[in-house]
Protein backbone atom coordinates (compact mmCIF):
# COMPACT_ATOMS: atom_id res chain seq x y z
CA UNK A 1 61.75 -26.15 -83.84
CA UNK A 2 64.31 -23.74 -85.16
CA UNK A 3 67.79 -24.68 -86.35
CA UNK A 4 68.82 -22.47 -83.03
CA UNK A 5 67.35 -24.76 -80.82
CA UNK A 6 68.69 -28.11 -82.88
CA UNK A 7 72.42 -26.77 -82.10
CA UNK A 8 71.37 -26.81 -78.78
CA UNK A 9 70.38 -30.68 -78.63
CA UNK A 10 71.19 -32.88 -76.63
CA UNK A 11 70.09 -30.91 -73.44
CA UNK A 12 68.58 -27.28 -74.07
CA UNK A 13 67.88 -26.92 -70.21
CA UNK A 14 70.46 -24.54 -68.26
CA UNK A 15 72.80 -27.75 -67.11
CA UNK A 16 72.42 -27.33 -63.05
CA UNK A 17 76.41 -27.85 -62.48
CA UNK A 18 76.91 -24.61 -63.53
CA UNK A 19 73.89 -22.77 -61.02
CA UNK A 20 75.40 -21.42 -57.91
CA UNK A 21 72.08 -21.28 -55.41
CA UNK A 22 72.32 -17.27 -55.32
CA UNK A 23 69.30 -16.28 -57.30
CA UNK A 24 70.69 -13.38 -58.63
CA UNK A 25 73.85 -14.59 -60.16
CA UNK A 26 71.09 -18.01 -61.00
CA UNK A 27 69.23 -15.69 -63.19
CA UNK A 28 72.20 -14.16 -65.03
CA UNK A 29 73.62 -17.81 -65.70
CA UNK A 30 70.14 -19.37 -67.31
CA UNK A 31 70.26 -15.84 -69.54
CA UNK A 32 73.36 -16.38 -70.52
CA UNK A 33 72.77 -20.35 -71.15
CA UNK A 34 69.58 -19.19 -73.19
CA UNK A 35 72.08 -17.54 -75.55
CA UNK A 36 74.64 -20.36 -76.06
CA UNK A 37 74.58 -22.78 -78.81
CA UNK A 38 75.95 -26.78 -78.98
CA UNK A 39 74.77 -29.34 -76.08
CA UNK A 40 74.61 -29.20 -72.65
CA UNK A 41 78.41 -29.92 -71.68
CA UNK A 42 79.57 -28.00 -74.94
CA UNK A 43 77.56 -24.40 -73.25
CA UNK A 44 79.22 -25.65 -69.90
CA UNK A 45 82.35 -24.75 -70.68
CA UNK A 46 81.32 -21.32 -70.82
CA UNK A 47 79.33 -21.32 -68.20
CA UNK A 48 81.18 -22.54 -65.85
CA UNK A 49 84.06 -20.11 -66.38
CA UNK A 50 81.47 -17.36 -65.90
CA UNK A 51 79.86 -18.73 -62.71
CA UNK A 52 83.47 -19.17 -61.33
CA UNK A 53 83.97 -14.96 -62.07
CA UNK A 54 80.67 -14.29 -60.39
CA UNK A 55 81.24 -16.19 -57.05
CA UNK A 56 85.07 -14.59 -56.69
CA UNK A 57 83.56 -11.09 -57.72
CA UNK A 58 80.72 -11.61 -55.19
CA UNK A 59 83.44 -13.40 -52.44
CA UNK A 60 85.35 -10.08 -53.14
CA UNK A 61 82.13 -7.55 -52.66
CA UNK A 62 81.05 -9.08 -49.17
CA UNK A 63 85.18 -9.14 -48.30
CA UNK A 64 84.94 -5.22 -48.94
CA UNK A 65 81.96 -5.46 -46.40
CA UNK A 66 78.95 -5.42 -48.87
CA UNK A 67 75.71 -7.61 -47.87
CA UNK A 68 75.45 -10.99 -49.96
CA UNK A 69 72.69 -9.28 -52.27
CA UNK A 70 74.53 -5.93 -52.84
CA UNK A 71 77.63 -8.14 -53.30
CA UNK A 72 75.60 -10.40 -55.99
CA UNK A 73 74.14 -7.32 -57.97
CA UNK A 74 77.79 -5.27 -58.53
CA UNK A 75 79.36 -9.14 -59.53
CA UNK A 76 76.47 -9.02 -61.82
CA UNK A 77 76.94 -5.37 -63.01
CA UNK A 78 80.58 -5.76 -63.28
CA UNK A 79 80.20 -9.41 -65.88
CA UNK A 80 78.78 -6.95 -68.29
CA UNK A 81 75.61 -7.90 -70.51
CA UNK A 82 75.16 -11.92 -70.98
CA UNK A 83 75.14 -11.56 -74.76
CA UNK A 84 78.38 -9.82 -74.74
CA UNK A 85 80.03 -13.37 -73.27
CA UNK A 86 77.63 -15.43 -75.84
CA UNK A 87 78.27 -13.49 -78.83
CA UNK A 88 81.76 -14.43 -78.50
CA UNK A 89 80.85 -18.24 -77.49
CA UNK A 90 78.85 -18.33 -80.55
CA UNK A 91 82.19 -16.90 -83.01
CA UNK A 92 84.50 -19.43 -81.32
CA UNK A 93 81.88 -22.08 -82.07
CA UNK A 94 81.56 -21.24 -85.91
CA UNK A 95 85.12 -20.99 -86.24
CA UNK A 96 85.56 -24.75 -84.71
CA UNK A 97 83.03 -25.94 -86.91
CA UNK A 98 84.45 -24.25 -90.23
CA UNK A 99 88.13 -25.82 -88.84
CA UNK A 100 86.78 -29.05 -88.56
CA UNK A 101 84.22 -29.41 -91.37
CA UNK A 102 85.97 -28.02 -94.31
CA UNK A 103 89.34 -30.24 -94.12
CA UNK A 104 87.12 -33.28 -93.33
CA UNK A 105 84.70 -32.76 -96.68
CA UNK A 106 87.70 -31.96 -98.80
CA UNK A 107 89.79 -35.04 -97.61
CA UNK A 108 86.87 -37.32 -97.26
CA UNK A 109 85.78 -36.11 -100.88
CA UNK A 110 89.50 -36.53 -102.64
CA UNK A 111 89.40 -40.00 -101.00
CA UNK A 112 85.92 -41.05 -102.55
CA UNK A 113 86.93 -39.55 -105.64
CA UNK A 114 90.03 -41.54 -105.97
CA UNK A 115 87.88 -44.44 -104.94
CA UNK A 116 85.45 -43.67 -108.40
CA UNK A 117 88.29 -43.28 -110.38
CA UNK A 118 89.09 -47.10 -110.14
CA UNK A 119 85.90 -48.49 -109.31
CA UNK A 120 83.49 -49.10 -112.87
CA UNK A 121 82.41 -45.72 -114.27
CA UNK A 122 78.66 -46.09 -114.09
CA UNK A 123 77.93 -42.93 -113.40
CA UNK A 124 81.02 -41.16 -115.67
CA UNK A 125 83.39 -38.81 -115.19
CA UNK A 126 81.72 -36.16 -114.24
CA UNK A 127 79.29 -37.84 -111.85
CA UNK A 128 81.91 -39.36 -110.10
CA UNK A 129 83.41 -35.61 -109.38
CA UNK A 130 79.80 -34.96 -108.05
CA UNK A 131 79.33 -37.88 -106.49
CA UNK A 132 82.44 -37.55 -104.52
CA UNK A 133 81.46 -33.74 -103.54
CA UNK A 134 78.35 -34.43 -102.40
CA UNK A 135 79.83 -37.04 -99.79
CA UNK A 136 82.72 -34.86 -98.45
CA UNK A 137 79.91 -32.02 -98.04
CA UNK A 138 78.00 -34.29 -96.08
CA UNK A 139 80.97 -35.76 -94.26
CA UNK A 140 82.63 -32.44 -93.42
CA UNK A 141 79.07 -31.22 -92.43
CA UNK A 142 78.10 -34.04 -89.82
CA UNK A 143 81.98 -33.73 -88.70
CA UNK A 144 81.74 -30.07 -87.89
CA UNK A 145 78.54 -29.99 -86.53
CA UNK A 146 78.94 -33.21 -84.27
CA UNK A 147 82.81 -32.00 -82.59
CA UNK A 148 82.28 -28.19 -82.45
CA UNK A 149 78.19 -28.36 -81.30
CA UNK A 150 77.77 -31.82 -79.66
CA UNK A 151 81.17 -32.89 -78.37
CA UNK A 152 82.93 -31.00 -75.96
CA UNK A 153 86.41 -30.01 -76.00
CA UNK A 154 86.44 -30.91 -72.20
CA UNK A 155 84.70 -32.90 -69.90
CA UNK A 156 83.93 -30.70 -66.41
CA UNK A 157 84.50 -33.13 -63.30
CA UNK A 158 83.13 -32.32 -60.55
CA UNK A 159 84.37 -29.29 -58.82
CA UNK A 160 86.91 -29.31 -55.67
CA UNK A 161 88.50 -27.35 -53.53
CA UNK A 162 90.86 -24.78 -54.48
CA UNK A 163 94.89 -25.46 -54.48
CA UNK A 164 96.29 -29.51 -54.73
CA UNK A 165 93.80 -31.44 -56.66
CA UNK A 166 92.18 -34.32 -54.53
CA UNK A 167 93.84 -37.83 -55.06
CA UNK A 168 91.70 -40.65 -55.86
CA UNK A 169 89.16 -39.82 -59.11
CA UNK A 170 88.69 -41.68 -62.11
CA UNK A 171 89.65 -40.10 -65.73
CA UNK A 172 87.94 -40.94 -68.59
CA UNK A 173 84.63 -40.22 -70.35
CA UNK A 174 81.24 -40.59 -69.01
CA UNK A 175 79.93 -44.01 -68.76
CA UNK A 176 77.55 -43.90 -71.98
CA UNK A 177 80.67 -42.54 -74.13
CA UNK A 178 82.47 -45.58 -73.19
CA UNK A 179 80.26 -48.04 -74.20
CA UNK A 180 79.42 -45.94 -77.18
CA UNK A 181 83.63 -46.77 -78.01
CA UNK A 182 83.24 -50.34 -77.03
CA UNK A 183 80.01 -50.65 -79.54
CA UNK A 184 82.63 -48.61 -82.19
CA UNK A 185 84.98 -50.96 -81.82
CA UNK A 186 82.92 -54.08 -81.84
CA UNK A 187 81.34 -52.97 -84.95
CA UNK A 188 85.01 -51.71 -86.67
CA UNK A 189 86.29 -55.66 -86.16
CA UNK A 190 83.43 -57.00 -87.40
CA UNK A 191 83.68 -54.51 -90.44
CA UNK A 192 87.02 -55.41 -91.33
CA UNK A 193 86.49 -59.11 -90.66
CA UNK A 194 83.91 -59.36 -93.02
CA UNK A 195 85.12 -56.33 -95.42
CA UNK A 196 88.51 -58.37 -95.84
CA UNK A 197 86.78 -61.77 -95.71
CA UNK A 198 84.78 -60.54 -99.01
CA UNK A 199 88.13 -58.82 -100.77
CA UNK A 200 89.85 -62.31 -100.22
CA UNK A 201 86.57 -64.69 -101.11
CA UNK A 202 86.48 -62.18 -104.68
CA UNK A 203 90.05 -62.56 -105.29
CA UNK A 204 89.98 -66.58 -105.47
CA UNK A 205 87.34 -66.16 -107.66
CA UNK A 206 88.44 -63.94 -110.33
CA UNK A 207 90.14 -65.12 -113.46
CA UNK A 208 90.91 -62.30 -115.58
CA UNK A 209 93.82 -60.05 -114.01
CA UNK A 210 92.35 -56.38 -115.44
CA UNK A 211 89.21 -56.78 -113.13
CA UNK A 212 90.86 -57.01 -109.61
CA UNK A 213 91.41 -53.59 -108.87
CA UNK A 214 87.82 -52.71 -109.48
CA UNK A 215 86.34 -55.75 -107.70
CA UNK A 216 88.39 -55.75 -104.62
CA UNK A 217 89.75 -51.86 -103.62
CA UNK A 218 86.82 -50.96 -101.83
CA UNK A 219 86.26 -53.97 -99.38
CA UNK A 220 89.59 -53.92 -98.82
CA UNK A 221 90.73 -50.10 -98.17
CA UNK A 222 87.15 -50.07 -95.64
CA UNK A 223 88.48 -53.21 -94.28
CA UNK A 224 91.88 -51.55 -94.07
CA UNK A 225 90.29 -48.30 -92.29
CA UNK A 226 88.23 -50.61 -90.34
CA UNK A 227 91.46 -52.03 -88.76
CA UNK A 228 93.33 -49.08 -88.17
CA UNK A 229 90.28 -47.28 -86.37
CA UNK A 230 89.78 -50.03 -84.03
CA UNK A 231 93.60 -50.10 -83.36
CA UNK A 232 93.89 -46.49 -82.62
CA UNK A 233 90.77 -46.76 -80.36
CA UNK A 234 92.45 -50.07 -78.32
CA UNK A 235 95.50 -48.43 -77.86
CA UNK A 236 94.98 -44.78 -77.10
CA UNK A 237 91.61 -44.78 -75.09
CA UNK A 238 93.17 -44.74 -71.56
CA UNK A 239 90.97 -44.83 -68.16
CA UNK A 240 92.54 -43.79 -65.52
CA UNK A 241 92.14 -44.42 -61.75
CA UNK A 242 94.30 -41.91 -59.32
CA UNK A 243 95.11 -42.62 -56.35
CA UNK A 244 97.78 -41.01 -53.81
CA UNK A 245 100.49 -43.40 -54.84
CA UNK A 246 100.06 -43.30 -58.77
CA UNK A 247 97.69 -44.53 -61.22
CA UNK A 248 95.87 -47.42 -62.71
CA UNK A 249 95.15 -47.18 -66.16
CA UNK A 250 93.40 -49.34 -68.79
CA UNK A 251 92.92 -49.77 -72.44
CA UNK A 252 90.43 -51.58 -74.62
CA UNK A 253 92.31 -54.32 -74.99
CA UNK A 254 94.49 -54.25 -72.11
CA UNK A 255 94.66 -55.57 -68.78
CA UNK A 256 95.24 -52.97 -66.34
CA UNK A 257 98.98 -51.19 -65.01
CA UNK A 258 100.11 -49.56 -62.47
CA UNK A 259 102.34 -46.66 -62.54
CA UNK A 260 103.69 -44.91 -59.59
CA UNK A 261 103.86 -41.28 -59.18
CA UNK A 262 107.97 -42.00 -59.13
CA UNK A 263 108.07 -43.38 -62.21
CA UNK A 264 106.86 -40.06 -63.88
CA UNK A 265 109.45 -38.91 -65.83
CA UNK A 266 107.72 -36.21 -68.00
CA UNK A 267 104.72 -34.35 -69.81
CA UNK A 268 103.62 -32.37 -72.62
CA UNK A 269 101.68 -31.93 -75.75
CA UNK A 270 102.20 -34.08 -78.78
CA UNK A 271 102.06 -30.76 -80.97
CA UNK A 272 105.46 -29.72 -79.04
CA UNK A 273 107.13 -33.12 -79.88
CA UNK A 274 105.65 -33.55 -83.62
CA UNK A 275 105.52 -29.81 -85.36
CA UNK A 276 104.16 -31.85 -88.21
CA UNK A 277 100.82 -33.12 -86.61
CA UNK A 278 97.45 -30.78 -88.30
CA UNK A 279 95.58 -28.34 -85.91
CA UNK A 280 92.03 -28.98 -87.24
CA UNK A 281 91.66 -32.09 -85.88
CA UNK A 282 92.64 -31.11 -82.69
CA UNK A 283 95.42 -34.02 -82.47
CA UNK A 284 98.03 -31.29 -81.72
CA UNK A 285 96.90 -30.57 -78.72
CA UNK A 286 96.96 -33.96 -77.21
CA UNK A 287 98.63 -34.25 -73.77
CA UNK A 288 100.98 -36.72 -72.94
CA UNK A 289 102.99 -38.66 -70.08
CA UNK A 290 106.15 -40.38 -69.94
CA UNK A 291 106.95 -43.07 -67.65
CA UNK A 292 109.56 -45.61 -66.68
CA UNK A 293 109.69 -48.84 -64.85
CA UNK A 294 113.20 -49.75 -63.96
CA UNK A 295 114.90 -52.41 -66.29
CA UNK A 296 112.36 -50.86 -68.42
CA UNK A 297 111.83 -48.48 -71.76
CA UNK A 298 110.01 -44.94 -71.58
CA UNK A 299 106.64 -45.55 -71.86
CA UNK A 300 104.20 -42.56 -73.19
CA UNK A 301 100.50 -42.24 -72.43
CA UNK A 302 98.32 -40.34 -74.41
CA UNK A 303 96.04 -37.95 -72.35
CA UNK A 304 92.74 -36.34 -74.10
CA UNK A 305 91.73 -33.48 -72.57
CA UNK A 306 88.32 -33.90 -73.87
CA UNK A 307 88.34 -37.14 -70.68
CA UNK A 308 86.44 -36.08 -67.22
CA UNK A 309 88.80 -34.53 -64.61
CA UNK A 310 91.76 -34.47 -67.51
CA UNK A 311 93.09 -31.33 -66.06
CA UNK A 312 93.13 -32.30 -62.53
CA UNK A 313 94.45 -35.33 -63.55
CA UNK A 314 97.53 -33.20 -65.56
CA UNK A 315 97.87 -30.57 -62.54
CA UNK A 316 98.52 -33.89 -60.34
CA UNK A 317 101.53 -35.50 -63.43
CA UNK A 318 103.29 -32.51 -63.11
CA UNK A 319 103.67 -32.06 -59.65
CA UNK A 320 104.96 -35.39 -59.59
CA UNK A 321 107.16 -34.64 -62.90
CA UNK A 322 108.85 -31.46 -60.73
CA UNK A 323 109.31 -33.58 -57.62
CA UNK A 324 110.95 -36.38 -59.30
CA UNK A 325 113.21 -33.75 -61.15
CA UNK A 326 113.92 -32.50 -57.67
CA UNK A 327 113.49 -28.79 -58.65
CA UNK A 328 111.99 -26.78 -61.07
CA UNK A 329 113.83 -28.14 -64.38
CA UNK A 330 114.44 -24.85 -67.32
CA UNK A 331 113.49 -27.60 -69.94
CA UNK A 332 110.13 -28.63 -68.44
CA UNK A 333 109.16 -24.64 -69.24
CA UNK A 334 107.50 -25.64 -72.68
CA UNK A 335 105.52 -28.68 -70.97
CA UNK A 336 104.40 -26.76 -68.56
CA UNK A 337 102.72 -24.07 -70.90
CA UNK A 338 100.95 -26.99 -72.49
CA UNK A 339 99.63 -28.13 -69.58
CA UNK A 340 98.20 -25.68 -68.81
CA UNK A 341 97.00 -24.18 -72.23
């Protein structure tokens, strides 16, 4: 198996969401996925935006009064050659990973290095500084290859009609992704539990002052991470269920609440609100609502758009945010843009 075809696991076949049942525009998609790297929802993204140009070019070939397989063949002509569309699939991919992976290893590597600098020297100076190398490389490695090749940057719902998005679909990630996060966060309490449990038990023990940091820094920074992963995953892993009156959403840890379309009072991207927040992690792009219960503070909702039917789910928030404004507000302009970015 070449490395090619490992970039394309999980799912090398052409993913059928994106076939149209036209065999000629069919055979130009499963080219074109044949060329694509990353897994089956990561080439979708392209694909799908492609498929959507075919059926309007052929929609606009039989409106100018060609047959459906003359109108199929100029769509076809017109898309230009598939590896044209992948070559450029493949650049944006690279450049995601190299965003991703390098930041990651380097902060991942300072962090184990500052972590040998305390902790007994038994492999030296200078193994330390290789020691901690080696682990960012792999770190920043399995980083970049996992979010720009595996994981999407959105999830495709299933398609609708054009215009108003329908009312009453569920956001959030596919099933197996969300126990996958329930498993993450099971295992991130029990971490800390136990990683915190062991920095305390060592602490009692010890005797002579000069050997606590060494003893105790590691169990209790992992069990520090430990808790601060499974908070961010409790309290900003929303699922939403829409409905023509508003929205149910849940957390981890979380009973459910209900917000009414009325109660909308805004959107936008947390890059817009916090110039500070890095783009390689992608946390700059997050989406956001804002609502308000009366008697109540402003609440805010993060939104990822990486969550199934995300954008139909932001097309529907802003509608609401305009109607509750009562007109199209001059301030709302920058939200707007990042809604639809």
């Amino acid at each position: 198996m070449s490395f090619r075809q490992l970039l394309r696991l999980p799912g090398t076949s052409c993913p059928p969401e994106a076939l149209t049942g036209d065999e000629i525009l069919d055979a130009y998609i499963t080219d074109l996925d044949s060329r694509l790297l990353g897994s089956k929802y990561v080439r979708l993204l392209t694909l799908a935006e492609i498929r959507d140009h075919l059926e309007e070019a052929k929609a606009r070939g039989i409106a100018a009064g060609l047959d459906e397989k003359a109108a199929a063949e100029e769509a076809v002509r017109v898309a230009g050659h598939p590896e044209e569309h992948a070559a450029e699939q493949r650049a944006s991919l690279r450049s995601r990973f190299l965003k991703i992976a390098l930041p990651s290893g380097i902060l991942f590597g300072i962090w184990m290095g500052v972590w040998a600098s305390v902790a007994p020297p038994y492999l030296g100076l200078l193994g330390a500084i290789v020691e901690a190398v080696l682990e960012g490389a792999f770190f920043g490695l399995w980083m970049g290859v996992f979010m720009a090749f595996i994981w999407p940057r959105r999830w495709l719902g299933a398609r609708s009609a054009a215009g108003r998005p329908d009312e009453g679909f569920e956001v959030a990630y596919p099933r197996p992704m969300r126990r996958l996060s329930t498993a993450f966060f099971i295992v991130f309490v029990v971490l800390a539990l136990v990683c915190l449990s062991a920095a305390v038990a060592t602490l009692l023990k010890i005797t002579v002052p000069g050997e606590i940091v060494p003893r105790w820094y590691y169990s209790f920074f992992l069990g520090a991470m430990a808790v601060l992963a499974a908070y961010v995953m409790a309290v900003t892993s929303p699922l939403f269920r829409v409905t023509a009156d508003g929205f149910l959403f849940r957390r981890l840890l979380t009973a459910g609440r209900f917000v009414n379309w009325r109660d909308v009072t805004a959107v936008g991207t947390l890059g817009d609100v916090h110039p500070w927040i890095p783009s390689w992690n992608n946390w700059h792009a997050v989406k956001y609502l804002v609502y308000t219960h009366p008697g109540r503070r402003p609440r805010r909702i993060l939104i990822y758009r990486d969550l199934v039917n995300a954008d139909r789910f932001l097309q529907l928030v802003e509608e609401n945010v305009l109607r509750n404004r009562g007109a199209m507000d001059p301030s709302l302009s920058i939200e707007r843009r990042a809604v639809r970015r």
